[in-house]
N, C-alpha and C. Protein backbone atom coordinates (compact mmCIF):
# COMPACT_ATOMS: atom_id res chain seq x y z
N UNK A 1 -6.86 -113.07 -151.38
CA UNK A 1 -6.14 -113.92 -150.45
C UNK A 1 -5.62 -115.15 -151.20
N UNK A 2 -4.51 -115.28 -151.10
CA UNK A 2 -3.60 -116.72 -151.40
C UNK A 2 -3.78 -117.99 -151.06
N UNK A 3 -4.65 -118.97 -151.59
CA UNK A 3 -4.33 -120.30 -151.13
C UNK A 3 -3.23 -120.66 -151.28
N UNK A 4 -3.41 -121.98 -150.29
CA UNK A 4 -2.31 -122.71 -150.53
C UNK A 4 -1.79 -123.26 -151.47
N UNK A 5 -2.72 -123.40 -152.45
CA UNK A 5 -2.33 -124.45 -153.69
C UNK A 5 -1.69 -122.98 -154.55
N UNK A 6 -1.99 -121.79 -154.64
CA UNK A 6 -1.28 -120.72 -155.15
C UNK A 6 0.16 -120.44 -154.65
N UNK A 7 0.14 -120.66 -153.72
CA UNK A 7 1.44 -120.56 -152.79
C UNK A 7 2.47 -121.72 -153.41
N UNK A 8 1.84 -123.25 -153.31
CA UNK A 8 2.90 -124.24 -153.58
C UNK A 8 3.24 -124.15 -155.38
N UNK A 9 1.91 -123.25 -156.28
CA UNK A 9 2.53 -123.34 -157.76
C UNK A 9 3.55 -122.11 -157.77
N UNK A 10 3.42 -121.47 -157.03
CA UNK A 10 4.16 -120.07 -157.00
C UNK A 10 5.58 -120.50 -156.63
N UNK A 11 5.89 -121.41 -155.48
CA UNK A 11 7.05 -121.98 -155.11
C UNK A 11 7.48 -123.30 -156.45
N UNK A 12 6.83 -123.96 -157.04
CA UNK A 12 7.28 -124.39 -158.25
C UNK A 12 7.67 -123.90 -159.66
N UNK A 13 6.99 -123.44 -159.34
CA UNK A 13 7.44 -122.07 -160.88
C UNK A 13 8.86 -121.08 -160.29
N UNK A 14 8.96 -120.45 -158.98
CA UNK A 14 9.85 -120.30 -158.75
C UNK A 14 11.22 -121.21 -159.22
N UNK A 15 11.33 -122.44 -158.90
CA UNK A 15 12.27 -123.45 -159.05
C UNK A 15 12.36 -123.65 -160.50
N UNK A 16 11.40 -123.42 -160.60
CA UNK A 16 11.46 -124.03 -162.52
C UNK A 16 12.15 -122.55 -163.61
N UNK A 17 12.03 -121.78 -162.97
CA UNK A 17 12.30 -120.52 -163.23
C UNK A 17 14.02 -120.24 -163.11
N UNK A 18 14.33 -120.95 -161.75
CA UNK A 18 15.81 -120.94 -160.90
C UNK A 18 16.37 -122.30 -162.53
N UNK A 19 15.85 -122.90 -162.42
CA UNK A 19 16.52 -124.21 -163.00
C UNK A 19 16.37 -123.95 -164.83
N UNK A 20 16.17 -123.16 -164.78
CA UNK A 20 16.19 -122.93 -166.71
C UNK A 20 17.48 -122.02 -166.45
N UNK A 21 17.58 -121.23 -165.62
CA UNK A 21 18.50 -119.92 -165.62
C UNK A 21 20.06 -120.88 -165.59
N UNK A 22 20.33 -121.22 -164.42
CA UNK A 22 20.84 -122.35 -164.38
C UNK A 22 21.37 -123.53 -165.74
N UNK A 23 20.77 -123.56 -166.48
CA UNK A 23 20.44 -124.93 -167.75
C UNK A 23 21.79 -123.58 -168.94
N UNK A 24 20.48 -122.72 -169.10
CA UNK A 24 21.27 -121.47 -170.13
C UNK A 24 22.58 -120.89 -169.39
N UNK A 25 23.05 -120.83 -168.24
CA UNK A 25 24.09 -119.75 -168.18
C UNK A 25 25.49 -120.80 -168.59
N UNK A 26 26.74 -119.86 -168.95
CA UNK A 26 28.17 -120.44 -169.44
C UNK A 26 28.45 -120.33 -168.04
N UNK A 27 28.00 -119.95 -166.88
CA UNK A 27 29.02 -119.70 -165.55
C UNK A 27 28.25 -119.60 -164.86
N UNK A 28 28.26 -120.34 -163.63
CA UNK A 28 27.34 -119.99 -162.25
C UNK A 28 28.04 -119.81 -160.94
N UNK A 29 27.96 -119.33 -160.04
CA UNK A 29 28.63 -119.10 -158.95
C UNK A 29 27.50 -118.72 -157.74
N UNK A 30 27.99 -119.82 -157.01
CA UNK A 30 27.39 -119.26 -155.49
C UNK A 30 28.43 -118.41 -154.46
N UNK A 31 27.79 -117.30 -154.46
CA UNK A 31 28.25 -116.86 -153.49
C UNK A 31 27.32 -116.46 -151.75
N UNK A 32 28.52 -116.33 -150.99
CA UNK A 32 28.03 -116.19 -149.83
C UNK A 32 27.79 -114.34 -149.51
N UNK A 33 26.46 -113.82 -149.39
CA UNK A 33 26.54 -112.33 -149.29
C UNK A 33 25.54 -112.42 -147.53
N UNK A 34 25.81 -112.84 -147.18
CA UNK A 34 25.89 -112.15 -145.50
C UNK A 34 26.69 -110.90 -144.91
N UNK A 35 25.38 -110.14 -144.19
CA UNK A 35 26.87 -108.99 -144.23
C UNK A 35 26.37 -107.76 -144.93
N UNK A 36 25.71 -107.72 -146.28
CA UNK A 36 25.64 -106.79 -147.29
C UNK A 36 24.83 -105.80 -147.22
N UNK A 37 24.66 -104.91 -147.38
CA UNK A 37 23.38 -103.92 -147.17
C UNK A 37 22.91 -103.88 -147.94
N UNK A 38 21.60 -103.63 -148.20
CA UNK A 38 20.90 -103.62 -149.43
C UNK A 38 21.46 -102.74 -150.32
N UNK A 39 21.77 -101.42 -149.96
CA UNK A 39 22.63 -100.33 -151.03
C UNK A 39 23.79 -101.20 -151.68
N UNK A 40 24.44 -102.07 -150.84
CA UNK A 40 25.56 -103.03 -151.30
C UNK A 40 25.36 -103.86 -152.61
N UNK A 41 24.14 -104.63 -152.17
CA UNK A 41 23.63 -105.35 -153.14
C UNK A 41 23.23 -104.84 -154.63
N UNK A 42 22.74 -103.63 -154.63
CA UNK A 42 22.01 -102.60 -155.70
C UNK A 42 23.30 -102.78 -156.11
N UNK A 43 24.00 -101.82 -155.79
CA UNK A 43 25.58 -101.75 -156.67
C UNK A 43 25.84 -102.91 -157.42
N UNK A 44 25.96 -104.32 -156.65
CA UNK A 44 26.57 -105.26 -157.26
C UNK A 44 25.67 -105.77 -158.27
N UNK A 45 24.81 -105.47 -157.83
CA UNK A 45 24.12 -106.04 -159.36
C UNK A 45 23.98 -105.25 -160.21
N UNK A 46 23.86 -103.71 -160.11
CA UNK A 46 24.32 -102.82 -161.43
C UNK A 46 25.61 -103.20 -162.03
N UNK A 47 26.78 -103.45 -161.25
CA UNK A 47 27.58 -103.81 -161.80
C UNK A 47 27.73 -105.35 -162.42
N UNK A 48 27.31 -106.36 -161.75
CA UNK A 48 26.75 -106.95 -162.96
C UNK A 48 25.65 -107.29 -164.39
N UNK A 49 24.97 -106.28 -163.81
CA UNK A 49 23.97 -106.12 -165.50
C UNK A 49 25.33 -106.14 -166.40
N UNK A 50 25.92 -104.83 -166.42
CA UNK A 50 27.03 -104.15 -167.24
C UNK A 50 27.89 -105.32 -167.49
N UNK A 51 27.96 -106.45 -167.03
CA UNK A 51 28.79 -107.81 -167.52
C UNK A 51 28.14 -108.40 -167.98
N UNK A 52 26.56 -107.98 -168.05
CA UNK A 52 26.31 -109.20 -168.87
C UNK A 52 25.92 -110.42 -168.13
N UNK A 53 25.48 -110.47 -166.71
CA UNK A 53 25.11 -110.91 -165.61
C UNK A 53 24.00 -110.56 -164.92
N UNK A 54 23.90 -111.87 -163.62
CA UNK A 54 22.48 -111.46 -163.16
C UNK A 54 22.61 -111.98 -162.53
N UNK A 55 21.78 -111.65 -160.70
CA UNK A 55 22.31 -112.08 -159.08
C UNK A 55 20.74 -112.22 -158.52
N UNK A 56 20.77 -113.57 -158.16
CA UNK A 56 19.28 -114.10 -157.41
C UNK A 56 19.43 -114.25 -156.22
N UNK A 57 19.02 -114.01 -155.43
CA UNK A 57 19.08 -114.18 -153.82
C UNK A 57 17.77 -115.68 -153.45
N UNK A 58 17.98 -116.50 -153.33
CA UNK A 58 16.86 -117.30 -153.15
C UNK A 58 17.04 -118.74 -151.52
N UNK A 59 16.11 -119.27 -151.32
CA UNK A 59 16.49 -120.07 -150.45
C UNK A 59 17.33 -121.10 -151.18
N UNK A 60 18.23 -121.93 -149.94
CA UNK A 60 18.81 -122.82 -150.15
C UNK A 60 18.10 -124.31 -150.74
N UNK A 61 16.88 -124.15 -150.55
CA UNK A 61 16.36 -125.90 -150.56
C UNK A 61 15.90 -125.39 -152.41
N UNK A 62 15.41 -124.05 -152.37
CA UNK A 62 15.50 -123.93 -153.84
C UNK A 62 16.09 -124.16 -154.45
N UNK A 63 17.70 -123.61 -154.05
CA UNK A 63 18.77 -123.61 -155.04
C UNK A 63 19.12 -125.21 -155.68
N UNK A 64 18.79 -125.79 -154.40
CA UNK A 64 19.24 -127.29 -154.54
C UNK A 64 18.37 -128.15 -155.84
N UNK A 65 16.95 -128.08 -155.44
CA UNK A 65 16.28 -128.77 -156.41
C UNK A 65 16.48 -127.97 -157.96
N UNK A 66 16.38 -127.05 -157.62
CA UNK A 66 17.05 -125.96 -159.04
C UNK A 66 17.81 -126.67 -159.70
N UNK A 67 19.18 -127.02 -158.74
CA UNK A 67 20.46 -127.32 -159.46
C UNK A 67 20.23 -128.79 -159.72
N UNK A 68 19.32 -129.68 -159.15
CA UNK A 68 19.24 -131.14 -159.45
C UNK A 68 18.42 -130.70 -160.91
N UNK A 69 17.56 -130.14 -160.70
CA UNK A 69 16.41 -130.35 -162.09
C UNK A 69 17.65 -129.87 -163.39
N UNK A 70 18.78 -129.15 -163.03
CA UNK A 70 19.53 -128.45 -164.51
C UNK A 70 20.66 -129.14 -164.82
N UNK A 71 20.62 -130.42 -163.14
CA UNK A 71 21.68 -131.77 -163.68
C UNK A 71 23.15 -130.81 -163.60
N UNK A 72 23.52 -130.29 -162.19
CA UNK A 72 24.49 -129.37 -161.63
C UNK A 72 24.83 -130.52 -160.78
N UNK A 73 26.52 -130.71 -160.79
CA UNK A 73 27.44 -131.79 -159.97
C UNK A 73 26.95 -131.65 -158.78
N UNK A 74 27.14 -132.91 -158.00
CA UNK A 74 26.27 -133.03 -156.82
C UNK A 74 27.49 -132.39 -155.46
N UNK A 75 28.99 -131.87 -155.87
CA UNK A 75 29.43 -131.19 -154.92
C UNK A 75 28.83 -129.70 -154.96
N UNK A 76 28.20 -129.32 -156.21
CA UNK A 76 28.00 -127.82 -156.27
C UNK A 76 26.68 -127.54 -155.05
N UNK A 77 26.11 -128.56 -154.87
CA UNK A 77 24.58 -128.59 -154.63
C UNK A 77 24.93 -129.31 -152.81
N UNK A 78 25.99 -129.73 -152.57
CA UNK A 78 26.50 -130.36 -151.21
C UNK A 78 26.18 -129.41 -150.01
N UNK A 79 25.88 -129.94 -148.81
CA UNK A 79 25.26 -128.70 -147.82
C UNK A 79 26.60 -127.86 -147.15
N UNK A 80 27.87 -128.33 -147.62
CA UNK A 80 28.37 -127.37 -147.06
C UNK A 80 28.25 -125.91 -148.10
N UNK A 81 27.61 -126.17 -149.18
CA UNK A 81 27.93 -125.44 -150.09
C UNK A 81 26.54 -124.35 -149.97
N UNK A 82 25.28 -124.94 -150.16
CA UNK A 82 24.23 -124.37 -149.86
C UNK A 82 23.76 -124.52 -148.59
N UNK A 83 24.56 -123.78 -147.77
CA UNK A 83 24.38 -122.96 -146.00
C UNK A 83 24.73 -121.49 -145.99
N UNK A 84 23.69 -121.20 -145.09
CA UNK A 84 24.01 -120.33 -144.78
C UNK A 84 23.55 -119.03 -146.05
N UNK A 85 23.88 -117.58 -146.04
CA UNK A 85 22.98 -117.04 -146.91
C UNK A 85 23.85 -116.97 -148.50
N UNK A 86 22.92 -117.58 -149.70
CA UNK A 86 23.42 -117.95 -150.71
C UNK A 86 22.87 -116.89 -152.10
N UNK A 87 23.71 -116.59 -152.29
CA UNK A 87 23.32 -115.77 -153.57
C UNK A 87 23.32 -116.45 -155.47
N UNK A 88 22.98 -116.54 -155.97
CA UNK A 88 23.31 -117.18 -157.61
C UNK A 88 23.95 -116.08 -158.63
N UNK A 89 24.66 -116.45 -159.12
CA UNK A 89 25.22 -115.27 -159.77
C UNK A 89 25.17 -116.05 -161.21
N UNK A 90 24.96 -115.55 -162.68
CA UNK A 90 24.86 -115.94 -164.09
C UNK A 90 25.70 -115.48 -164.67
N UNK A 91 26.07 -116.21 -165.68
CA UNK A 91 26.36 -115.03 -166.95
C UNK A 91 25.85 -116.17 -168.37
N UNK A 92 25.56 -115.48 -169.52
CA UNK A 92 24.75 -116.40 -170.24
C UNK A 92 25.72 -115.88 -171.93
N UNK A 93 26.22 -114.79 -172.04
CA UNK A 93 27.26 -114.51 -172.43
C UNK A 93 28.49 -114.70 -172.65
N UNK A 94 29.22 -114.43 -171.72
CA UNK A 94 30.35 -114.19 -171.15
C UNK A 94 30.82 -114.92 -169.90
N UNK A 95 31.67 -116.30 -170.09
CA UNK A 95 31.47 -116.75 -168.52
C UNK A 95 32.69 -116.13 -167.28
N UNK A 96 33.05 -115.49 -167.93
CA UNK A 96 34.19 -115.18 -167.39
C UNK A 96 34.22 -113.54 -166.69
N UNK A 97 33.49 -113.05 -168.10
CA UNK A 97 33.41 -111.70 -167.26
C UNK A 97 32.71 -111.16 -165.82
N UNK A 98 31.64 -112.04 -165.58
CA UNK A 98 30.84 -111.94 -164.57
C UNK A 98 31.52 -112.17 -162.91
N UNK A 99 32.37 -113.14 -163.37
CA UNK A 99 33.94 -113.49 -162.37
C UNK A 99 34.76 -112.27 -162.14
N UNK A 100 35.14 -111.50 -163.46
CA UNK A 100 35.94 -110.36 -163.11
C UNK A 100 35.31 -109.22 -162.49
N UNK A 101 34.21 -109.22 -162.69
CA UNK A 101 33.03 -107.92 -162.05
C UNK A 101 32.80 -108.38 -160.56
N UNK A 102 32.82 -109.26 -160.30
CA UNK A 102 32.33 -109.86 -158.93
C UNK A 102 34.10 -109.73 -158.24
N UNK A 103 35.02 -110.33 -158.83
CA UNK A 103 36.34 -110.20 -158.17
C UNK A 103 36.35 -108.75 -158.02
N UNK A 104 36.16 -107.77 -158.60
CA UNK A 104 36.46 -106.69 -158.14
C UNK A 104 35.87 -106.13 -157.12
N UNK A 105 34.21 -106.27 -157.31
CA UNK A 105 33.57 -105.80 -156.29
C UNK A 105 34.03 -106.72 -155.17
N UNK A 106 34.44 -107.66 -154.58
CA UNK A 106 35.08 -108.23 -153.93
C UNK A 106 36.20 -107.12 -152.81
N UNK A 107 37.42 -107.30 -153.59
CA UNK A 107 38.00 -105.99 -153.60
C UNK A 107 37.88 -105.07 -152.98
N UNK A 108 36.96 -104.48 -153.33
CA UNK A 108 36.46 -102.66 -153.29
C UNK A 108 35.78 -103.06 -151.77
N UNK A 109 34.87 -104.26 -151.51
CA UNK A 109 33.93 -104.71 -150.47
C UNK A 109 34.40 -105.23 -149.31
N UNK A 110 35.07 -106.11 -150.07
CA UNK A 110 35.20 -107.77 -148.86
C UNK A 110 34.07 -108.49 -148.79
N UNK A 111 33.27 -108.41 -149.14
CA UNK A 111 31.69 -109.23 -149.70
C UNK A 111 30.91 -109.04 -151.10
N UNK A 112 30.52 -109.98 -151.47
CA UNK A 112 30.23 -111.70 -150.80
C UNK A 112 31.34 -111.88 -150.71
N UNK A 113 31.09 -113.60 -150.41
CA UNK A 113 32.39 -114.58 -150.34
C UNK A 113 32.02 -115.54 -151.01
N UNK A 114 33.00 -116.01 -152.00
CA UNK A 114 32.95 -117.16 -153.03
C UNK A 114 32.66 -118.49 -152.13
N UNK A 115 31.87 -119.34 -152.87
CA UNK A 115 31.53 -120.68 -152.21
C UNK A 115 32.33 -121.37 -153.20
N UNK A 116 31.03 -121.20 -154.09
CA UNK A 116 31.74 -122.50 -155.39
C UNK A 116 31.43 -122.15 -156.95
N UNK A 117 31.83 -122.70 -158.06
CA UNK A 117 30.77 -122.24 -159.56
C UNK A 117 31.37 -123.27 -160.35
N UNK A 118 30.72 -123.01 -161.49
CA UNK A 118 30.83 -123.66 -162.40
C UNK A 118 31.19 -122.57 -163.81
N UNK A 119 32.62 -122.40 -164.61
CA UNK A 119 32.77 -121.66 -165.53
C UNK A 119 32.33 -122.95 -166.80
N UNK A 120 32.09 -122.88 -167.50
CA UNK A 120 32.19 -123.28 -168.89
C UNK A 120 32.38 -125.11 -168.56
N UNK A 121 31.15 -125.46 -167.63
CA UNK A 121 31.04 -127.15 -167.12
C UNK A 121 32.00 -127.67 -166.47
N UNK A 122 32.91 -126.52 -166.10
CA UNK A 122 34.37 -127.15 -164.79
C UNK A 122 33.73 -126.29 -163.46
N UNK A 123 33.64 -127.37 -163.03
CA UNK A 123 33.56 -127.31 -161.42
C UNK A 123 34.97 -125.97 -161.05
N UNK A 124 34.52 -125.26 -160.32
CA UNK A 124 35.51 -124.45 -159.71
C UNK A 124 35.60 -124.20 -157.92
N UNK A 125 36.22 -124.79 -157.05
CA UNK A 125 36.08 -123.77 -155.98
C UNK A 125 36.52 -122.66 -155.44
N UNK A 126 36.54 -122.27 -154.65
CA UNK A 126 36.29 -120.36 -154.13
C UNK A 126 38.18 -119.82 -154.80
N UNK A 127 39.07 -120.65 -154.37
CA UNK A 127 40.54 -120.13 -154.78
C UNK A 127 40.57 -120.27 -156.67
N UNK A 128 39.63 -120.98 -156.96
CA UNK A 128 39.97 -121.41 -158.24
C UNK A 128 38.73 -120.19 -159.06
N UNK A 129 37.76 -119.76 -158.84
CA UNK A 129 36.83 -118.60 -159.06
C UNK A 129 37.70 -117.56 -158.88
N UNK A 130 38.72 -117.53 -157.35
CA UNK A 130 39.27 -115.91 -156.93
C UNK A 130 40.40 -115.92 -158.69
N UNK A 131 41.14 -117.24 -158.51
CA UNK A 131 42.34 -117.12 -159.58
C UNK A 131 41.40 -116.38 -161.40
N UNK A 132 40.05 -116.97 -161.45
CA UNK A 132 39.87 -116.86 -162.69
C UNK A 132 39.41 -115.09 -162.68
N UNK A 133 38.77 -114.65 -161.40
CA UNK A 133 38.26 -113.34 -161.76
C UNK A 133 39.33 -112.04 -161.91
N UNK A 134 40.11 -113.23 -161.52
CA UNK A 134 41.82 -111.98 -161.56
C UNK A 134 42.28 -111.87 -163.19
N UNK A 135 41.97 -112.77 -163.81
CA UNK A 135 42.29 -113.16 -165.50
C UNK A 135 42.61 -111.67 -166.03
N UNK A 136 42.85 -110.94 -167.18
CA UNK A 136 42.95 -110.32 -167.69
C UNK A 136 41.80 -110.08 -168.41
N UNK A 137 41.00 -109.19 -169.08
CA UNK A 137 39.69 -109.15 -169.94
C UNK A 137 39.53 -109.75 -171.81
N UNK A 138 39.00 -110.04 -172.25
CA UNK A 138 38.98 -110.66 -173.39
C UNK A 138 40.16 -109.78 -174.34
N UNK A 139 38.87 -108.80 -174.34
CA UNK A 139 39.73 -107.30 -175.15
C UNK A 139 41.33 -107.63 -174.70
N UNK A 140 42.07 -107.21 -173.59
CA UNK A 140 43.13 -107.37 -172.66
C UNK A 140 44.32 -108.60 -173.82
N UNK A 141 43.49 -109.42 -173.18
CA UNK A 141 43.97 -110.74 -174.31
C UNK A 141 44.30 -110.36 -175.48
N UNK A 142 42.88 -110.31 -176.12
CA UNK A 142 43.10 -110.16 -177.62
C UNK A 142 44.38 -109.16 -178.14
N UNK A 143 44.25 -108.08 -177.51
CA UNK A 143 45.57 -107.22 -177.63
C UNK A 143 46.74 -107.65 -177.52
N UNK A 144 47.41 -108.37 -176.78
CA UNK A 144 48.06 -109.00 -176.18
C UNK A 144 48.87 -109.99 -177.51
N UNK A 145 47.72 -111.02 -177.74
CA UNK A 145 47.90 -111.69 -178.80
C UNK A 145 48.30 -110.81 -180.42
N UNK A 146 47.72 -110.01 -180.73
CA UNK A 146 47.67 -109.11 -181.87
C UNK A 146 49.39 -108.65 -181.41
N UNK A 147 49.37 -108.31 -180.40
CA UNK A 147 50.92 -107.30 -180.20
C UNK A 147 52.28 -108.40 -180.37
N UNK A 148 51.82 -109.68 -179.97
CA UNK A 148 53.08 -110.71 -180.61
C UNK A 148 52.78 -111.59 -181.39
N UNK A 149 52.42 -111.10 -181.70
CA UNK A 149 51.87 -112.05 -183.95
C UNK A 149 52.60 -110.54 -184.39
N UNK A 150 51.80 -109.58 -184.03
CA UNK A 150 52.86 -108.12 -184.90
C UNK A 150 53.98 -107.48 -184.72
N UNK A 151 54.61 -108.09 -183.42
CA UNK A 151 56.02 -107.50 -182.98
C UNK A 151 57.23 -108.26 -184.22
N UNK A 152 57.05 -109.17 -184.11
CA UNK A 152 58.22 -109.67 -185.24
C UNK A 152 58.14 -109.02 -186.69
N UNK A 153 57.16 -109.01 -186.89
CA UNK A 153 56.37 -108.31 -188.42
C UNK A 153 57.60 -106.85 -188.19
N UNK A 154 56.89 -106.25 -187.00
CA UNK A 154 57.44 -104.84 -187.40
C UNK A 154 59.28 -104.95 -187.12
N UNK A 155 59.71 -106.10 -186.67
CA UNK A 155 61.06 -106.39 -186.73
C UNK A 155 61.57 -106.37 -188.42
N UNK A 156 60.79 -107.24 -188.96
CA UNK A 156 61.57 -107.53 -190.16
C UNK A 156 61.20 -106.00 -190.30
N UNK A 157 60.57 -105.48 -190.65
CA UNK A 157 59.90 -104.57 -191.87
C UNK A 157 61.23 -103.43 -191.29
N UNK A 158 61.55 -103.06 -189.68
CA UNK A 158 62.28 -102.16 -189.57
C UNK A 158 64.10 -102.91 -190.27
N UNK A 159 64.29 -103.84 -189.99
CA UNK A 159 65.42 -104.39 -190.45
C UNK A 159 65.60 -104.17 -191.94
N UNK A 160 64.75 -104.62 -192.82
CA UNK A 160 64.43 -104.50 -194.25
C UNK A 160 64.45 -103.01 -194.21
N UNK A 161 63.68 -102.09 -193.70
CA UNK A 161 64.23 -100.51 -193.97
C UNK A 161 65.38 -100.03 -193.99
N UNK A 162 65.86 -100.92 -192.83
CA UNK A 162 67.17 -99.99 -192.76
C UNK A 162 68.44 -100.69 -193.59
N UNK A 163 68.34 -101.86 -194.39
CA UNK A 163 69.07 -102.15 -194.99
C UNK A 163 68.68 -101.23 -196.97
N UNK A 164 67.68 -100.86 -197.06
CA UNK A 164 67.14 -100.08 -198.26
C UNK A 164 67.60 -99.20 -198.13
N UNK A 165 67.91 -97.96 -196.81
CA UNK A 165 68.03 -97.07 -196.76
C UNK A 165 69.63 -97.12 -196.52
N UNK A 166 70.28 -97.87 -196.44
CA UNK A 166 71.64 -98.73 -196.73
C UNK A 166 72.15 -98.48 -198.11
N UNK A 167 71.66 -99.24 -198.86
CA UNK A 167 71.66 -99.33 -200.34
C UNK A 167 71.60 -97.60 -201.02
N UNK A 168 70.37 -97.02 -200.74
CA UNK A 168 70.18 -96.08 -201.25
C UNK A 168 70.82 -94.89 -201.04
N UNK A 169 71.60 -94.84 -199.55
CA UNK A 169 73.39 -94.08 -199.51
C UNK A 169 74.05 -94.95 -200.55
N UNK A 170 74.27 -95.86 -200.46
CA UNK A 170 75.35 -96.44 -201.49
C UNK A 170 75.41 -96.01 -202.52
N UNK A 171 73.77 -95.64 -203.27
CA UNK A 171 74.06 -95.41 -204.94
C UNK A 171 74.36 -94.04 -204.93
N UNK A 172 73.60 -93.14 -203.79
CA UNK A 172 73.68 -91.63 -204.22
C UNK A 172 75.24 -91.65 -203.78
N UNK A 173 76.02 -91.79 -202.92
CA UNK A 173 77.66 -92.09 -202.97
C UNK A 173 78.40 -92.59 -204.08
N UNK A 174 77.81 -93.59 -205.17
CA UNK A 174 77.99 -93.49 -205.93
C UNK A 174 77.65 -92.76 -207.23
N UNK A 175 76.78 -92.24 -207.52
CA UNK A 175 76.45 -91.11 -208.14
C UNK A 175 76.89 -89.88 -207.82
N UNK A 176 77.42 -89.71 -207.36
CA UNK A 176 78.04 -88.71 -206.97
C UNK A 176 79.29 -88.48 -206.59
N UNK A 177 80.27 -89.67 -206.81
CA UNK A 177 81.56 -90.11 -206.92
C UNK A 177 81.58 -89.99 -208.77
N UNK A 178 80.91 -90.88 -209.43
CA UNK A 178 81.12 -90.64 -211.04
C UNK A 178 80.11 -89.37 -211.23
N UNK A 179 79.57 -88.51 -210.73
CA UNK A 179 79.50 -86.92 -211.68
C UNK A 179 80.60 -86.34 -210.66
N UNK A 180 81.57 -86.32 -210.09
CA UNK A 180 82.29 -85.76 -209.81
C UNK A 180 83.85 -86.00 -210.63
């Protein structure tokens, strides 16, 4: 049987537990998952393992002292923000990808619903989270970039061919004007 004094270290270690996670992640996001079925939930958090992410369901008065102890802006932590049923979402990796995994399941769902987060120590709210999870993927990018740093490259190089292969009618036209 549980005392009480087991109960209140169990609820502190909880918090202290919430507030390191919090301290380490590049991206946090509250979302609102009212609504969800538990099968719902399973999914979304398989699909965020695979980003590189991780989804806490906890009370609100937790979340709060959580976010005071990890020194989280005091709009993130504001009661319109932590009401009502609140989910934590991480990424400790990748702050961005965890946004695009959640925008999709979004999508596919219609739940959760974005409250508020924090990408990379900028405050974000719910339109400014929807705009970032729409982003394109790193990979996406990187390609992107590689394809116009190398598009001009393969300009000259085809221009320069076809002026060689220019030249090199010229001589066999001429070689073949003097053995004739």
């Amino acid at each position: 049987m549980k005392t009480t004094k087991d109960i209140k270290q169990y609820k502190v270690d909880s918090v202290s537990a919430l507030a390191s996670k919090m301290s380490g992640a590049k991206s946090i996001v509250f979302v609102d998952y009212g609504g969800m079925t538990m099968k719902g939930q399973q999914s979304l958090k398989a699909a965020l393992k695979e980003a590189n992410a991780d989804m806490m369901v906890a009370k609100n008065t937790y979340l709060r002292i959580a976010g005071q102890a990890a020194e989280l802006p005091s709009e993130m932590l504001a009661d319109a923000v932590l009401s009502g049923q609140t989910a934590l979402i991480w990424g400790t990796e990748d702050a961005v990808a965890p946004l695009q995994t959640l925008g999709k399941f979004m999508k596919d769902n219609e739940l959760p619903k974005w409250k508020m987060g924090i990408v990379e120590g900028t405050v974000q709210s719910a339109d400014g989270l929807s705009k970032i999870s729409k982003l394109p993927t790193k990979e996406v990018l990187y390609a992107q970039v590689v394809g116009a740093v190398a598009g001009p490259m393969y300009g000259i190089v085809g221009t320069l061919q076809g002026n060689l292969q220019k030249l090199v009618y010229l001589l066999k036209a001429k070689s073949e004007q003097t053995t004739a």
